[in-house]
N, C-alpha and C. Protein backbone atom coordinates (compact mmCIF):
# COMPACT_ATOMS: atom_id res chain seq x y z
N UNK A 1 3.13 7.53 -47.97
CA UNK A 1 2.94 7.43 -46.54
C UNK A 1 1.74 8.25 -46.09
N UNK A 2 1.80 9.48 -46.96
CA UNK A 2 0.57 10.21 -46.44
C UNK A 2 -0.56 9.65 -46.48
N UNK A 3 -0.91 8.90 -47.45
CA UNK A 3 -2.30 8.30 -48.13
C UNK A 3 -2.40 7.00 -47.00
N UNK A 4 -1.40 6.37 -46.82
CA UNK A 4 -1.93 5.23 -45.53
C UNK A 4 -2.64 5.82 -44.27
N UNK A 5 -1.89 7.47 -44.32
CA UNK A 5 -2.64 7.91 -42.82
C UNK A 5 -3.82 8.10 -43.06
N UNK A 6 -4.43 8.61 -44.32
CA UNK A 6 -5.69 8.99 -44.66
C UNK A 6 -6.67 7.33 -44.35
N UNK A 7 -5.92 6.56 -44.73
CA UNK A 7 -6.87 5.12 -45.04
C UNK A 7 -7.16 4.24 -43.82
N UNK A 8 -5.88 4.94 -42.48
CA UNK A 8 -6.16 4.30 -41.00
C UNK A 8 -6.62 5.06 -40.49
N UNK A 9 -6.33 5.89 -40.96
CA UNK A 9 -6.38 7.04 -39.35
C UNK A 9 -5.54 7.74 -39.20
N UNK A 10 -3.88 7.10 -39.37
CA UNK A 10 -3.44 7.51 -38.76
C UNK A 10 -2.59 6.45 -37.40
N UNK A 11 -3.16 5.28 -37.53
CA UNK A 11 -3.27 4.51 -35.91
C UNK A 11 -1.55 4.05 -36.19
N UNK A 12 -0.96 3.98 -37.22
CA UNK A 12 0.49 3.46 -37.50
C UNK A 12 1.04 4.51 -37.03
N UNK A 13 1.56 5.73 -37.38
CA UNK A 13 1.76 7.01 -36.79
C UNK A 13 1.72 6.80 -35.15
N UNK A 14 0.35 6.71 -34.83
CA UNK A 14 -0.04 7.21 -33.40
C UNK A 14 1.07 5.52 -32.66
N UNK A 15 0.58 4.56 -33.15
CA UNK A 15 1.66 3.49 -32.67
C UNK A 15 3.17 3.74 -32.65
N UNK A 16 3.29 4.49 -33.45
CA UNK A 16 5.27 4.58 -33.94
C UNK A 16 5.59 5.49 -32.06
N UNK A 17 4.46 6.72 -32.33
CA UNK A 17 5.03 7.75 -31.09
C UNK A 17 4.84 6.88 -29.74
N UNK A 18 3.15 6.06 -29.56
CA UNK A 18 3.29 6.11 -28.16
C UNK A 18 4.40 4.73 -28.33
N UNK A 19 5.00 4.00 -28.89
CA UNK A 19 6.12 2.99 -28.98
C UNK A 19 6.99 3.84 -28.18
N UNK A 20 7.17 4.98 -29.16
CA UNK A 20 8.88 5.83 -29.01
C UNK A 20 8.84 6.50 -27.39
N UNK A 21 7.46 7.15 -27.30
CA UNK A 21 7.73 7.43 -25.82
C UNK A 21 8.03 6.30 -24.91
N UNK A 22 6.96 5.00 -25.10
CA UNK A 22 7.41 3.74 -23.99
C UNK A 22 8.89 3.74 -24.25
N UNK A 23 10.07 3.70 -25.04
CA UNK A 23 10.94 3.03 -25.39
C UNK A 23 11.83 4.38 -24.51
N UNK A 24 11.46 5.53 -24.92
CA UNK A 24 12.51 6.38 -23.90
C UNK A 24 12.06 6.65 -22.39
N UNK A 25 11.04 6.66 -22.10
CA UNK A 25 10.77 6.29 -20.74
C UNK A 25 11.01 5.01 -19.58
N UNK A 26 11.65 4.31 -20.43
CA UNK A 26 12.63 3.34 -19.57
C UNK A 26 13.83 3.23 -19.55
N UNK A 27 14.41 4.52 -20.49
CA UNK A 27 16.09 5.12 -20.22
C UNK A 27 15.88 6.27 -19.54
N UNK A 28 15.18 6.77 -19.35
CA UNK A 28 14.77 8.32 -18.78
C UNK A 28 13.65 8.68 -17.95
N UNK A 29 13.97 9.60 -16.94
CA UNK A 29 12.88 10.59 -16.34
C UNK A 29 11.56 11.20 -17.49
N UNK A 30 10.71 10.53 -17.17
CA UNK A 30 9.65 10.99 -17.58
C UNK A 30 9.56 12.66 -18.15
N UNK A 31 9.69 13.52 -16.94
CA UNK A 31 9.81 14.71 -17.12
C UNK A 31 11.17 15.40 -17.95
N UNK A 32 11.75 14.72 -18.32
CA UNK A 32 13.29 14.98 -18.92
C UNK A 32 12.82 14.72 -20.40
N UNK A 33 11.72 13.50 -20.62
CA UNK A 33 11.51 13.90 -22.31
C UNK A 33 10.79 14.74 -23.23
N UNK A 34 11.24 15.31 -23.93
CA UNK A 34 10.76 16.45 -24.57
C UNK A 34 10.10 15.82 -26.25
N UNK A 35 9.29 16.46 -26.88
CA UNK A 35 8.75 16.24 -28.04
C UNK A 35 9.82 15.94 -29.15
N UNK A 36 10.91 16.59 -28.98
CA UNK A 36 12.03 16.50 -30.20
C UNK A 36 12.66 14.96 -29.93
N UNK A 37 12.53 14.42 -28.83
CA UNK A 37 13.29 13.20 -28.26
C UNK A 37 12.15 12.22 -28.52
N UNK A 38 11.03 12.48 -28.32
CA UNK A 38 9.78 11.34 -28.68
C UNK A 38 9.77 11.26 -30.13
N UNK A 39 10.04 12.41 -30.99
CA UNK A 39 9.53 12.44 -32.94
C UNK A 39 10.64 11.65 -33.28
N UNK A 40 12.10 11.71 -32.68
CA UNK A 40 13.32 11.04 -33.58
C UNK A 40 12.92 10.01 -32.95
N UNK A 41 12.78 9.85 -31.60
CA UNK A 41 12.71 8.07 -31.26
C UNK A 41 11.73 6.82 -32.32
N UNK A 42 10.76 7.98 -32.80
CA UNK A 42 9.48 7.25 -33.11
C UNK A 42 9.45 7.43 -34.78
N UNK A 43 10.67 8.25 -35.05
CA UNK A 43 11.01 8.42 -36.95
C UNK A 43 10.00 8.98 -36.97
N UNK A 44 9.34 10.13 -36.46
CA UNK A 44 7.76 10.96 -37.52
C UNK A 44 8.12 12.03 -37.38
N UNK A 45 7.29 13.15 -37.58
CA UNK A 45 7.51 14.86 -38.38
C UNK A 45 7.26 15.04 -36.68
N UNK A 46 7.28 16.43 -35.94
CA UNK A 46 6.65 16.99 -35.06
C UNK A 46 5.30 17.27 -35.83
N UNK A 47 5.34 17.49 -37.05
CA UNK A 47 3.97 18.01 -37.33
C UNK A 47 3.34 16.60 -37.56
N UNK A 48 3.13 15.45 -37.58
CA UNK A 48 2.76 14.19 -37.24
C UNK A 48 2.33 14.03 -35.62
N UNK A 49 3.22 14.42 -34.98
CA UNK A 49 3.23 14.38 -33.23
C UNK A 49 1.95 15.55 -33.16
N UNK A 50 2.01 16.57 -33.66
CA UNK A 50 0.85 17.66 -33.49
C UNK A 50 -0.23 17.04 -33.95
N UNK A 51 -0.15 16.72 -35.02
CA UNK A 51 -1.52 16.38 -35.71
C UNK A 51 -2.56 15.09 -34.95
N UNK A 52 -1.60 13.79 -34.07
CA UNK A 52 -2.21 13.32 -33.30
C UNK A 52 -2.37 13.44 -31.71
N UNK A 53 -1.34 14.02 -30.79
CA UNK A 53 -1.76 14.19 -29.87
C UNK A 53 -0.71 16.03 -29.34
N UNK A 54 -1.35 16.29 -28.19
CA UNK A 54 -0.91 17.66 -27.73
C UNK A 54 0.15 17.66 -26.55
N UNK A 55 0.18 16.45 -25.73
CA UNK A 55 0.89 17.09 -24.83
C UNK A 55 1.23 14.76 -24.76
N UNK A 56 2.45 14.89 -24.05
CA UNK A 56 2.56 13.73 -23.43
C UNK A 56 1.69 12.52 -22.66
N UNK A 57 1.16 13.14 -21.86
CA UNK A 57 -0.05 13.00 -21.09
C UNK A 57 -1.00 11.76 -22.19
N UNK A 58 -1.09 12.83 -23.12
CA UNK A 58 -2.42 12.20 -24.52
C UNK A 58 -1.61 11.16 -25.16
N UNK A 59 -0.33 11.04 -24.66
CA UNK A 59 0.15 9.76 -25.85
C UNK A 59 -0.18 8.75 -25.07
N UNK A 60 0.06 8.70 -23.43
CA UNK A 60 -0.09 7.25 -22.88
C UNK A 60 -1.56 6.94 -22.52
N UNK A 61 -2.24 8.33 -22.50
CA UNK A 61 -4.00 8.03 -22.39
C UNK A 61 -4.69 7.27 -23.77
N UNK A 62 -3.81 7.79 -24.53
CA UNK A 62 -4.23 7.05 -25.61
C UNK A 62 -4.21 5.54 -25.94
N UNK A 63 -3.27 5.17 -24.98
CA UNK A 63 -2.76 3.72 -25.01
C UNK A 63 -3.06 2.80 -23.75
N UNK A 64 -3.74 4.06 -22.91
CA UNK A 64 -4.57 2.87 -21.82
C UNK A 64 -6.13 2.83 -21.96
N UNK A 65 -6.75 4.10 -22.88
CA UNK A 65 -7.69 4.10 -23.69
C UNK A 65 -8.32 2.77 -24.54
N UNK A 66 -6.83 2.84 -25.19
CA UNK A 66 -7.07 1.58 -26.32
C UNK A 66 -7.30 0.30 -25.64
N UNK A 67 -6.65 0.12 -24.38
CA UNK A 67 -6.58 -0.79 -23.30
C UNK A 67 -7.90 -1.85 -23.42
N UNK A 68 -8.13 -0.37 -22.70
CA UNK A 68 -9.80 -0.17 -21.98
C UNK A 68 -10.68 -0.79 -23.21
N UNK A 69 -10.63 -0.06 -24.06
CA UNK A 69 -11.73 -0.44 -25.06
C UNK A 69 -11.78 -1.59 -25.78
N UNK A 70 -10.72 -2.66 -26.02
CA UNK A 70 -10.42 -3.53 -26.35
C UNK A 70 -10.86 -4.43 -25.04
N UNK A 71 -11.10 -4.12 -23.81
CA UNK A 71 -11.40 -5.64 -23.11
C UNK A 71 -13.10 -5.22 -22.53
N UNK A 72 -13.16 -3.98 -22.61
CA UNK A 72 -14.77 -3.25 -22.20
C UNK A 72 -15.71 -4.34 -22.91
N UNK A 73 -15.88 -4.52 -24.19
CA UNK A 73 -16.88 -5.57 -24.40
C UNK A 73 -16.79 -6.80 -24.00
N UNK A 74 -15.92 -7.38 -23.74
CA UNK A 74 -15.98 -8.46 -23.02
C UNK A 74 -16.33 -8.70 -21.69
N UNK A 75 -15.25 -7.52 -20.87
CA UNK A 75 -16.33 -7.44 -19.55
C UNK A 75 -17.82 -7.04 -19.47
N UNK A 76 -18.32 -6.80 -20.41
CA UNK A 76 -19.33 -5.97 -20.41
C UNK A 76 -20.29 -6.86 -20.15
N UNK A 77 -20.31 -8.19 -21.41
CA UNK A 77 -20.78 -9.31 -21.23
C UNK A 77 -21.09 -9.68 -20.15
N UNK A 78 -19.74 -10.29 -19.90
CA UNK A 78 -19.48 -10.99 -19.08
C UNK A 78 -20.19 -10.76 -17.35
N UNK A 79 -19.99 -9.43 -16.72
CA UNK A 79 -21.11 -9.06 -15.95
C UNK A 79 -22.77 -9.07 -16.47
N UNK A 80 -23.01 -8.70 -17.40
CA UNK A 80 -24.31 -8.62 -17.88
C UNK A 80 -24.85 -10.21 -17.63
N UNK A 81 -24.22 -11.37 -18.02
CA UNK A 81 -24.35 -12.36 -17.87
C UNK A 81 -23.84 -13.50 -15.94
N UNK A 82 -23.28 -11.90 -15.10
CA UNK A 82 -23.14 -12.66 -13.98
C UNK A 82 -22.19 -13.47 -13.39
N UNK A 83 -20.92 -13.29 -14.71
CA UNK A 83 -20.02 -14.01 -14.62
C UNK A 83 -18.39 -13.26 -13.83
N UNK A 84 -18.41 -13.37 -12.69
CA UNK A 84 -17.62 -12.11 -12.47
C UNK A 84 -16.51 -12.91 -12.56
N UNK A 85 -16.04 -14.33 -12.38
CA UNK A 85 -14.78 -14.88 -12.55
C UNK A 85 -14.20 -14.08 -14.32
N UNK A 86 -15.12 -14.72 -15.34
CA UNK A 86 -14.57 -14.27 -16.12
C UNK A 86 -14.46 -12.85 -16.69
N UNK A 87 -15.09 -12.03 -16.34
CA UNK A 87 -14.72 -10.63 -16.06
C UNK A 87 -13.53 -10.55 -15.36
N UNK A 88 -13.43 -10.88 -14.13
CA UNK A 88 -11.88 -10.39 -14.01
C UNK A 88 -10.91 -11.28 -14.40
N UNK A 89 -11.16 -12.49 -15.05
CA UNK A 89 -10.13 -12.88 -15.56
C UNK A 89 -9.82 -11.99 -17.02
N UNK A 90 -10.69 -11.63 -17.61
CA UNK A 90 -10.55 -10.84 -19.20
C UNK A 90 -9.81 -9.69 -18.52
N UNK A 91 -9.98 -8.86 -17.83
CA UNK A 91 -9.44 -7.72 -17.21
C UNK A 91 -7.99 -8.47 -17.30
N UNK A 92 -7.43 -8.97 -16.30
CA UNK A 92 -6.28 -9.54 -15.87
C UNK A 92 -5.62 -10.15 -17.53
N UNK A 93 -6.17 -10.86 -17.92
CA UNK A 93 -5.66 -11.04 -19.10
C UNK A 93 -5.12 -10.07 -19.65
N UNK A 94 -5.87 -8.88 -20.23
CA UNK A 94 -5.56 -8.16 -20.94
C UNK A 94 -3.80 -7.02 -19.92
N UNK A 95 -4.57 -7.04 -18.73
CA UNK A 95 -3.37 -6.13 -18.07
C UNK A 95 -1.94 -7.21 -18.16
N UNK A 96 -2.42 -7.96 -18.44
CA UNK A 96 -0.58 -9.22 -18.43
C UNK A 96 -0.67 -9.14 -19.93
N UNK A 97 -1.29 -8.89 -20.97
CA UNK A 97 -0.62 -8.52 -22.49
C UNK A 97 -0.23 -7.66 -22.31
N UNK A 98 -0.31 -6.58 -21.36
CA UNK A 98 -0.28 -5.02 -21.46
C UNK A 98 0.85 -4.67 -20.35
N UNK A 99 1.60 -5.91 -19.71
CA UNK A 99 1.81 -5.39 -18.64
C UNK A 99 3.29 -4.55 -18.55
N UNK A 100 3.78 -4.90 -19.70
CA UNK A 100 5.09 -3.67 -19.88
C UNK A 100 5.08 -2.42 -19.94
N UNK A 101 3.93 -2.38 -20.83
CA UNK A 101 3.90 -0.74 -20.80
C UNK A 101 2.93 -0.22 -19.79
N UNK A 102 2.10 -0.92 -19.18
CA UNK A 102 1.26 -0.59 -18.07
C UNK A 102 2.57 -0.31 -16.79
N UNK A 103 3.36 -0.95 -16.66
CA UNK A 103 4.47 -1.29 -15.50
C UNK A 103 5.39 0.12 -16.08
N UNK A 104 5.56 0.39 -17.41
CA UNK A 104 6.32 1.30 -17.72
C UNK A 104 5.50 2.71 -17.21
N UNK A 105 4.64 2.67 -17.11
CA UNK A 105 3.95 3.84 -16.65
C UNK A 105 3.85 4.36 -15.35
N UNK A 106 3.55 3.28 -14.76
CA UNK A 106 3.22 3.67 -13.06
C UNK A 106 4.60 3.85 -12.88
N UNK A 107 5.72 2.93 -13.37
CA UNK A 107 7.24 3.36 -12.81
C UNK A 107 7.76 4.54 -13.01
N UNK A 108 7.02 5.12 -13.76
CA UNK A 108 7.28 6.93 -14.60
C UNK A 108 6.44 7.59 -13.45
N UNK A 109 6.19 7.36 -12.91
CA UNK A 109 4.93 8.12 -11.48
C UNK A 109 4.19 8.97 -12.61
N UNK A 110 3.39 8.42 -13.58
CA UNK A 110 2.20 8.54 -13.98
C UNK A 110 1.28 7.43 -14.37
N UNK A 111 1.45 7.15 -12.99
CA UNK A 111 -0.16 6.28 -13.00
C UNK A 111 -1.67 6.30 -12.83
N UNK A 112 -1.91 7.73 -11.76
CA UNK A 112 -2.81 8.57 -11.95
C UNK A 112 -3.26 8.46 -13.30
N UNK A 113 -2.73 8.49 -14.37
CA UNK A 113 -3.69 8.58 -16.38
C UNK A 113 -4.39 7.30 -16.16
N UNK A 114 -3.60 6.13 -15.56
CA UNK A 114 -4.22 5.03 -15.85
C UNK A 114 -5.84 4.95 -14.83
N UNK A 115 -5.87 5.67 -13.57
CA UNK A 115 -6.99 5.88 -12.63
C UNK A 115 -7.95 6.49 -13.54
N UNK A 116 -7.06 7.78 -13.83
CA UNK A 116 -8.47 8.38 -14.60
C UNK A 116 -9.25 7.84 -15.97
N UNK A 117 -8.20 6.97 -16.36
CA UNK A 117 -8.98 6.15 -17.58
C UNK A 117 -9.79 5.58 -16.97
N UNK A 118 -10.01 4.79 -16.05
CA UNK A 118 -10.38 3.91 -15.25
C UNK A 118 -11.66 4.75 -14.89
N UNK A 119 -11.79 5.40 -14.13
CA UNK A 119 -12.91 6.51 -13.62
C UNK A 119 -13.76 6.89 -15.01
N UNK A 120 -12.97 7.19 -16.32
CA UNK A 120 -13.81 7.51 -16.82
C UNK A 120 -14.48 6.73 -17.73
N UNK A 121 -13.80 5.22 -18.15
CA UNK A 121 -14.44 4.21 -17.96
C UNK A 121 -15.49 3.64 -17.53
N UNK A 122 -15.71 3.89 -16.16
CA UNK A 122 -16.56 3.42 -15.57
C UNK A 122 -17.98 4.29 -15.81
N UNK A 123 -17.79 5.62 -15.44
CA UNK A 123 -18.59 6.82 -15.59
C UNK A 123 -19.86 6.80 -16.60
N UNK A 124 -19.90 6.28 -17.63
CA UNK A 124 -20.37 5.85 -18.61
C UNK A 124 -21.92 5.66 -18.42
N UNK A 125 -21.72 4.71 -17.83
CA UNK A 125 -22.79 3.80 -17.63
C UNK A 125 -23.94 4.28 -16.45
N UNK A 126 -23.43 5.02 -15.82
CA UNK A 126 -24.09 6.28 -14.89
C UNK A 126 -25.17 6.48 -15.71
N UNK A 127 -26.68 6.86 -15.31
CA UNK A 127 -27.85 7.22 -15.83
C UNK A 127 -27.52 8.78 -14.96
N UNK A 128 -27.94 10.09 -15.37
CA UNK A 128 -27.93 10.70 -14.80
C UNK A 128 -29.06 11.05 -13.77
N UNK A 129 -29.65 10.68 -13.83
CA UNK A 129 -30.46 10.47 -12.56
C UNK A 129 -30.06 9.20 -11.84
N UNK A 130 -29.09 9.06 -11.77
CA UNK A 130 -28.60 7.89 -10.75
C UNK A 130 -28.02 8.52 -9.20
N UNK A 131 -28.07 7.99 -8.45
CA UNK A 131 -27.42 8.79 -6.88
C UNK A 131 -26.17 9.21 -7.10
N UNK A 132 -25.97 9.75 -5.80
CA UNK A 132 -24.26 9.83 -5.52
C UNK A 132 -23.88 8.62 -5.16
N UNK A 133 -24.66 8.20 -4.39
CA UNK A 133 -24.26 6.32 -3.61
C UNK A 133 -23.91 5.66 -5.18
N UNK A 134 -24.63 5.71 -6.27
CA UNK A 134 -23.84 5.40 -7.17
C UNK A 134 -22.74 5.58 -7.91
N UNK A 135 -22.91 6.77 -7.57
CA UNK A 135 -21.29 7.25 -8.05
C UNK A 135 -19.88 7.07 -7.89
N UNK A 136 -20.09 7.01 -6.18
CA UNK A 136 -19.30 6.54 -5.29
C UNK A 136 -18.82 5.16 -5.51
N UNK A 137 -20.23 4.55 -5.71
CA UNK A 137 -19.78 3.16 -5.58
C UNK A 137 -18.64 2.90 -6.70
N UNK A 138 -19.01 3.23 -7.89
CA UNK A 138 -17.68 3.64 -8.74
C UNK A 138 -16.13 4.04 -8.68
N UNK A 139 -16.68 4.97 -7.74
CA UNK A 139 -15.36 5.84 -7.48
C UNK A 139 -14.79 4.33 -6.99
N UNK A 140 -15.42 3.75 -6.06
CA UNK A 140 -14.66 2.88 -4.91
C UNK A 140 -14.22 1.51 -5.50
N UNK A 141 -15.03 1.53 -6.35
CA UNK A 141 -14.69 0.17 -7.54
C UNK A 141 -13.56 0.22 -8.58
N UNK A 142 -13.45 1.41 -9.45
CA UNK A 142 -12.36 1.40 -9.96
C UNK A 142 -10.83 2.07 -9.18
N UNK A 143 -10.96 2.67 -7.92
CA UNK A 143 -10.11 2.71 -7.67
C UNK A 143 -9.87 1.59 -6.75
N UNK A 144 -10.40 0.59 -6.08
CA UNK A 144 -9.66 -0.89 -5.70
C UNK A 144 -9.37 -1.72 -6.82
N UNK A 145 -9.53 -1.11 -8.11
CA UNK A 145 -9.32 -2.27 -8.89
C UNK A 145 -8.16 -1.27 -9.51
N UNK A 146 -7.47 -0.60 -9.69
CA UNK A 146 -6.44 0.24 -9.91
C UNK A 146 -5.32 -0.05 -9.58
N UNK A 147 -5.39 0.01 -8.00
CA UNK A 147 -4.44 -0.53 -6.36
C UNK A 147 -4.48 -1.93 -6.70
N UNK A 148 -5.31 -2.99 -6.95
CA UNK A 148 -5.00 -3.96 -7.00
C UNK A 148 -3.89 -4.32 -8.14
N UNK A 149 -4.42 -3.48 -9.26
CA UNK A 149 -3.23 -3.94 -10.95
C UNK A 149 -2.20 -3.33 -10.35
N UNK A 150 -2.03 -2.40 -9.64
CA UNK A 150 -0.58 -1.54 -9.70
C UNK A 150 -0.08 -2.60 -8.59
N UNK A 151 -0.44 -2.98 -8.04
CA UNK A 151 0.06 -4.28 -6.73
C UNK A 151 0.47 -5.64 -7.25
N UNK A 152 -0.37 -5.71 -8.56
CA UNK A 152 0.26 -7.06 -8.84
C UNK A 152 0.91 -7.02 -10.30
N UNK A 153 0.87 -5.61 -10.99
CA UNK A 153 1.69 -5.51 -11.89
C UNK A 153 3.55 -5.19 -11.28
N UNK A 154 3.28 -4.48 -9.67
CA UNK A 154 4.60 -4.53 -9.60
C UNK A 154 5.03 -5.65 -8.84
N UNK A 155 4.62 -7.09 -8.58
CA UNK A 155 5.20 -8.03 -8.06
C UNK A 155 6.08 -8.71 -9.30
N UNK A 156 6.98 -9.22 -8.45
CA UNK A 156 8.11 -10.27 -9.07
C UNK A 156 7.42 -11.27 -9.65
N UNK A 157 6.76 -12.00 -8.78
CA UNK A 157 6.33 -13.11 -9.01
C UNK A 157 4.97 -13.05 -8.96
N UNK A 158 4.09 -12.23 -10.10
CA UNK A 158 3.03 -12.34 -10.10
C UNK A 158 1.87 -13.28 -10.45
N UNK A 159 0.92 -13.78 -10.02
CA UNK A 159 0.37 -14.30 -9.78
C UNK A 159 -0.70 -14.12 -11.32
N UNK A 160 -0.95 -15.73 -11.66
CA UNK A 160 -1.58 -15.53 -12.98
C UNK A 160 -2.72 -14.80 -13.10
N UNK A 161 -3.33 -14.31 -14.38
CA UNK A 161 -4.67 -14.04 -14.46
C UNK A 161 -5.92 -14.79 -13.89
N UNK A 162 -5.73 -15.99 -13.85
CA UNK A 162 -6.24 -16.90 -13.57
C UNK A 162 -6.38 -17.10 -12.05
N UNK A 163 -5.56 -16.76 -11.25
CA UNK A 163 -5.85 -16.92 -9.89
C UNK A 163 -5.91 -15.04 -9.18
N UNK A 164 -5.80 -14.30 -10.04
CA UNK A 164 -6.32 -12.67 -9.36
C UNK A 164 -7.30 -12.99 -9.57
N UNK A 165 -7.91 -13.53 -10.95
CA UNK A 165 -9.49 -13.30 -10.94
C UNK A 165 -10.30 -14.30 -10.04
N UNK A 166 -9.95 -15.43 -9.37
CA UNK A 166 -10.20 -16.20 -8.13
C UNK A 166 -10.09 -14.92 -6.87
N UNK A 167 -8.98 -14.71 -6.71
CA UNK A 167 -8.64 -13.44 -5.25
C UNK A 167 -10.09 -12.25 -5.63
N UNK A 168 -10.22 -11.84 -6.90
CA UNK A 168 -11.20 -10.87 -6.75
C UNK A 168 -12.08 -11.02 -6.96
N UNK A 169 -12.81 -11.87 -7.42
CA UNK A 169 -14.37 -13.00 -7.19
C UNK A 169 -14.62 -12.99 -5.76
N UNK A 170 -13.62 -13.39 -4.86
CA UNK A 170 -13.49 -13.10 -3.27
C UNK A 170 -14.31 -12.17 -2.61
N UNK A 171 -12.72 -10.99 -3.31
CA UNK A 171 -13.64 -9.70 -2.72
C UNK A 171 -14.81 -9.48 -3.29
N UNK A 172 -15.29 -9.63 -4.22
CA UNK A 172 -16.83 -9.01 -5.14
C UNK A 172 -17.87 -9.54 -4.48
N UNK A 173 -17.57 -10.85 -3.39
CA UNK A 173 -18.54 -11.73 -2.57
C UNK A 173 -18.96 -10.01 -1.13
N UNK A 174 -17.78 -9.60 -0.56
CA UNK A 174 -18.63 -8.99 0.31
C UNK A 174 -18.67 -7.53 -0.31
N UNK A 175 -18.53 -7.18 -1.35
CA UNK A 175 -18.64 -5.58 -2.51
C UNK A 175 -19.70 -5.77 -2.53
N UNK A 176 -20.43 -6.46 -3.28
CA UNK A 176 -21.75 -6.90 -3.72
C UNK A 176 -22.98 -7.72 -3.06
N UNK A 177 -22.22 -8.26 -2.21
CA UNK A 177 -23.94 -8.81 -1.38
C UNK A 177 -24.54 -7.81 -0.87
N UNK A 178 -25.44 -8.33 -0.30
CA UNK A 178 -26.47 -7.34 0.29
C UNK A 178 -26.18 -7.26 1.79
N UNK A 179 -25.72 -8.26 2.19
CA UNK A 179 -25.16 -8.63 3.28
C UNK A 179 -23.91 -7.95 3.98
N UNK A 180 -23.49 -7.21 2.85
CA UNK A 180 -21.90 -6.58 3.42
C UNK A 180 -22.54 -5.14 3.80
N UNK A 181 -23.67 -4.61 3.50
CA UNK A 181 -24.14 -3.18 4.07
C UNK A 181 -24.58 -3.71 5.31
N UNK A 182 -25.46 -4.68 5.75
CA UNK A 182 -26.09 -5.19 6.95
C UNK A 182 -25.17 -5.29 8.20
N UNK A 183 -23.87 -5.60 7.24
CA UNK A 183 -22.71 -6.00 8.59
C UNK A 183 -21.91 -4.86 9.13
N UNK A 184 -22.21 -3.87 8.53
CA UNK A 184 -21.56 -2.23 8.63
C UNK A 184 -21.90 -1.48 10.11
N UNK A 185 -21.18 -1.15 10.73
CA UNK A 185 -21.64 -0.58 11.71
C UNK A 185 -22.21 0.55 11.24
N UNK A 186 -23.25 1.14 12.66
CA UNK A 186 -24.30 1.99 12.13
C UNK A 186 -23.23 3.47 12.95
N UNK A 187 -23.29 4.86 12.33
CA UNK A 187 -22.96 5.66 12.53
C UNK A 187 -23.75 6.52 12.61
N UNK A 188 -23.55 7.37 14.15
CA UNK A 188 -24.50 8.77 14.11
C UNK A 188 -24.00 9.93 13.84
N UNK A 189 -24.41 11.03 13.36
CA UNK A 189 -23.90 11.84 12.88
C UNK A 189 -23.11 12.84 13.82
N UNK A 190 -23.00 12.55 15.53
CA UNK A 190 -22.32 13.15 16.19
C UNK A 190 -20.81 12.65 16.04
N UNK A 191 -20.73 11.02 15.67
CA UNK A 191 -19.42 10.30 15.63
C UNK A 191 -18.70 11.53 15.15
């Protein structure tokens, strides 16, 4: 067993725990599980649990991490090329493979990990000599697109990938024109 961890990584291990935490975080208070309750759920050593992550927190970042990075090249494209339907349809896709344990999370009131993946996601691509207006614009982008998954990951009857990424093609019409700053009322700094 040892020698497989040497030859992955490790990534079987790191799958067994963040499994075992999803699996007791939908019998339990988040804050009620402890490391000894995640190692038996997930059959590994604590010194397995040490060796890949430190605190709870790092098991589900790790798994909206993996998220992220698994649909990042595709969106990546996919804007690069202008295509924002299928950008947010790849997004949406991937959050409806994902959407149990994504749904298992925010219902644990830690959904905040999934924002900050999100934020730091985005962050990336920042030139550092880029503005704050850019920054912002970020800030404001991944967190409407956050509010939107947590809105339609917790509906009943959610609405396919296929037609969010229609609803948010929508919005990206007045995000992105040039036209949606023009229509802004003007503010003086006494307002």
């Amino acid at each position: 067993m040892a020698g497989k961890e040497k030859t992955d990584g490790g990534a079987e291990f790191r799958n067994y725990i963040v499994t075992g935490l999803l699996r007791l975080m939908r019998r339990m208070p988040y804050e009620a599980i402890k490391v000894t309750d995640i190692v038996r759920e997930a059959g590994v050593s604590r010194m397995t649990y040490y060796r890949h992550f430190k605190t709870k927190s790092d098991v589900l970042v790790s798994l909206v991490d993996y998220i992220i990075r698994s649909v990042n090249p595709v969106c990546h494209e996919n804007r690069r090329n202008g295509d924002w339907y299928r950008f947010w349809l790849a997004l949406f896709d991937y959050a409806d493979r994902y959407a149990s344990a994504l749904k298992t999370i925010i219902d644990a009131g830690q959904g905040n990990l999934i924002l900050e993946c999100l934020n730091r996601s985005a962050f990336p691509h920042l030139q550092k000599d880029e503005s704050a207006e850019a920054s912002y614009r970020l800030f404001f982008l991944s967190g409407g697109m956050y509010n939107v998954f947590v809105g339609w990951l917790s509906g009943e009857n959610r609405e396919s990938p296929a037609e969010m990424a229609k609803i948010c093609c929508g919005f990206m019409k007045g995000i992105v024109s040039e036209e949606a700053g023009a229509s802004l009322p003007e503010f003086s700094e006494a307002q």
